[in-house]
Protein backbone atom coordinates (compact mmCIF):
# COMPACT_ATOMS: atom_id res chain seq x y z
CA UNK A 1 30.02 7.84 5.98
CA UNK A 2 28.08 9.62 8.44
CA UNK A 3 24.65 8.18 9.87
CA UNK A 4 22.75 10.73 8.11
CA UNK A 5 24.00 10.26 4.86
CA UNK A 6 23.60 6.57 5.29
CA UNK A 7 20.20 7.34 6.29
CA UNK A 8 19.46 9.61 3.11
CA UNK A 9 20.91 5.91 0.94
CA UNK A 10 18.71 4.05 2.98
CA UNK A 11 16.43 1.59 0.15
CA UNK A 12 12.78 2.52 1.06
CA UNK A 13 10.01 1.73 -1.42
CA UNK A 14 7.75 4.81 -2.01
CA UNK A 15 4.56 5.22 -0.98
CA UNK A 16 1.40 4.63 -2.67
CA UNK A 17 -2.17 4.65 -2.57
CA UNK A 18 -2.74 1.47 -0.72
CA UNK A 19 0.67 1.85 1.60
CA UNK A 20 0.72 6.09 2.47
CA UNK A 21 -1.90 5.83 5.35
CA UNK A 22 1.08 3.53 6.90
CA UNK A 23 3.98 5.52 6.21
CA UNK A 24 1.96 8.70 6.88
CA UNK A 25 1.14 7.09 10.73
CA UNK A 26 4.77 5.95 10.74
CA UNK A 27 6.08 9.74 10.23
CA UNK A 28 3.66 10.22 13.58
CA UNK A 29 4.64 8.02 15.49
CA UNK A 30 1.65 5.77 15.12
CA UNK A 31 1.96 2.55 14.24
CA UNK A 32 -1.57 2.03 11.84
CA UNK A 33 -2.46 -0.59 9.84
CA UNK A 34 -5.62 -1.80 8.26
CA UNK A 35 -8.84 -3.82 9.76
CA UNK A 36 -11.49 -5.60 7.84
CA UNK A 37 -14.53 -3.10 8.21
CA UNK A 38 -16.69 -6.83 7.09
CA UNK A 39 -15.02 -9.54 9.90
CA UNK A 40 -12.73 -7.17 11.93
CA UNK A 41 -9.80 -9.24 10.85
CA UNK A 42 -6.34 -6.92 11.05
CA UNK A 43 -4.09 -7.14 7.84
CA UNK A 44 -0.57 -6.46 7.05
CA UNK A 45 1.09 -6.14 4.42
CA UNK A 46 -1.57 -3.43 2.92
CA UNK A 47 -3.87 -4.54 0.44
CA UNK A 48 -6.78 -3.70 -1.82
CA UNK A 49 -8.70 -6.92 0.16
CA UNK A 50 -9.04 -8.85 3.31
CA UNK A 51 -7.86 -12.31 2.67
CA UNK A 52 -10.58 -13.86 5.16
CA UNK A 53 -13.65 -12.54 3.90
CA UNK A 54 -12.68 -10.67 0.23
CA UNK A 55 -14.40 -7.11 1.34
CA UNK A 56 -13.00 -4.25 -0.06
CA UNK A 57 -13.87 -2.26 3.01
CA UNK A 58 -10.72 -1.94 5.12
CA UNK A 59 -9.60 0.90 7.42
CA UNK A 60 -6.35 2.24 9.09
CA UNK A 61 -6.77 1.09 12.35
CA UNK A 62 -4.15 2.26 14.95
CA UNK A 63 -2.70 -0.89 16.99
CA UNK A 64 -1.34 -0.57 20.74
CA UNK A 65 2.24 -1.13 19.49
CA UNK A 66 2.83 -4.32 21.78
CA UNK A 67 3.98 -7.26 20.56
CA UNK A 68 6.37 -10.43 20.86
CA UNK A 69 9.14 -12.01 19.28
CA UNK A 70 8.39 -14.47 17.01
CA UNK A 71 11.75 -15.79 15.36
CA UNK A 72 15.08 -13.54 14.56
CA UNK A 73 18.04 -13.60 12.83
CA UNK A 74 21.27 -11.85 13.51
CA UNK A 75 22.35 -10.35 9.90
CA UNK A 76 26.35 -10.74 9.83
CA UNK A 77 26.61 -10.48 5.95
CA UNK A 78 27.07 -6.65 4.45
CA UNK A 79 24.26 -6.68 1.86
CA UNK A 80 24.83 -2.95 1.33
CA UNK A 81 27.71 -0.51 1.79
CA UNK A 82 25.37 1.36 4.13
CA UNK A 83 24.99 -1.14 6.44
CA UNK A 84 28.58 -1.95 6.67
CA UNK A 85 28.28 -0.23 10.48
CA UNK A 86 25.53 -1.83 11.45
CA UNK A 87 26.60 -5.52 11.58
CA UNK A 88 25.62 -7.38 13.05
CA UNK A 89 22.29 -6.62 13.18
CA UNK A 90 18.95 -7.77 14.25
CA UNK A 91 15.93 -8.36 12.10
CA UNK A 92 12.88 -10.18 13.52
CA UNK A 93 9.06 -11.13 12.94
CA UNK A 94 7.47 -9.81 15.68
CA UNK A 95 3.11 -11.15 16.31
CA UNK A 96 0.79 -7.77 17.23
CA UNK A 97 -1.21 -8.96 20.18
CA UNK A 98 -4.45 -7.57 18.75
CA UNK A 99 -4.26 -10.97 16.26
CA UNK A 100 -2.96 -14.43 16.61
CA UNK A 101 -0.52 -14.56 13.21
CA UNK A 102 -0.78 -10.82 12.80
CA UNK A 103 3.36 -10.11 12.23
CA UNK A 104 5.30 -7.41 11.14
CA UNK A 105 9.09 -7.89 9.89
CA UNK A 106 11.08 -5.32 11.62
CA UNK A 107 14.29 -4.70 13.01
CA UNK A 108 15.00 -5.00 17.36
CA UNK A 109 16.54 -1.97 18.90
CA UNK A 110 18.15 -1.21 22.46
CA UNK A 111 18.93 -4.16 23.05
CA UNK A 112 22.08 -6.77 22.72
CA UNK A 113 21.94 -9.12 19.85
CA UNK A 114 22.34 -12.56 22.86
CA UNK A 115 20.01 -10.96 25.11
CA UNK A 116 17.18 -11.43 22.39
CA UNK A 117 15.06 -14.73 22.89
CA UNK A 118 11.73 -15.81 20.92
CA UNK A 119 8.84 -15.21 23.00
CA UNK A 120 10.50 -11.26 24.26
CA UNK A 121 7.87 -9.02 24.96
CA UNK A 122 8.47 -5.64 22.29
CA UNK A 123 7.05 -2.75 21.88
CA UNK A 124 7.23 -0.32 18.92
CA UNK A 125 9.63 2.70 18.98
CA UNK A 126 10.36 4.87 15.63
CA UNK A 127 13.29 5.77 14.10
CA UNK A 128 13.12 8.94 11.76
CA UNK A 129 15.22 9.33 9.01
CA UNK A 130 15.32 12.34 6.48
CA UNK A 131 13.34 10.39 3.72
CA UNK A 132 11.51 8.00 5.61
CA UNK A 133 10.12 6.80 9.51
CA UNK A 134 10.24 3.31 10.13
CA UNK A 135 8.21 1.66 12.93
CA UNK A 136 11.17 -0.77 14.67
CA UNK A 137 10.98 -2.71 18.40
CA UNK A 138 12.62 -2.64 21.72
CA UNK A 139 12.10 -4.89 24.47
CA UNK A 140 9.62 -3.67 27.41
């Protein structure tokens, strides 16, 4: 199976109204997510609320795309025939450093599985597929 037709079996859930400004940034290169108009706080996952102060008033906010490791995993087990050429593979949390606890669950590229270490300085780098762009990280 080639990469692109791996890519087109890919599992992404669609956008919707809360989650397209993300995806939308995502096809753009821009990693975007939303900020509490009310306290400032950042969220992610989207949502409908901020879970500090319960305003409704959130914007996309465009982040600086730096980050650090927080924990990893190296995936060894083929959940899915298209990933059968992938493992093993990295997935990580990595903290945004516009907000202690703000994380994002992403996969590390461009780099070897042992050279990763919790604390790693990241940064975001995009990988664009025909159906979807998703926001991964590299070490910088």
């Amino acid at each position: 199976m080639t990469s692109e037709q791996r890519a087109a079996l890919r599992p992404v859930l669609p956008p919707n109204e809360i989650t397209r400004f993300f995806w939308d940034a995502a096809r753009q290169h821009k990693l975007v997510i939303q900020r509490c108009d009310g306290c400032g706080y950042y969220i992610h996952w989207p949502s409908v609320l901020c879970p500090r102060c319960n305003s409704d008033t959130l914007s996309p906010t465009e982040l600086s795309g730096r980050g650090t490791i927080f924990t990893y995993t190296i995936v060894h087990h083929v959940f899915a025939p298209i990933y059968a050429d992938e493992v093993p593979y990295s997935l990580a949390i990595v903290e945004l450093e516009e907000q202690p606890g703000l994380r994002m669950l992403t996969r590390i590229v461009d780099c070897p599985n042992d050279a990763l270490r919790i604390g790693m300085p990241v940064e975001v780098t995009f990988q664009d597929f025909e159906n979807v762009t998703l926001p991964q990280f590299r070490p910088r």
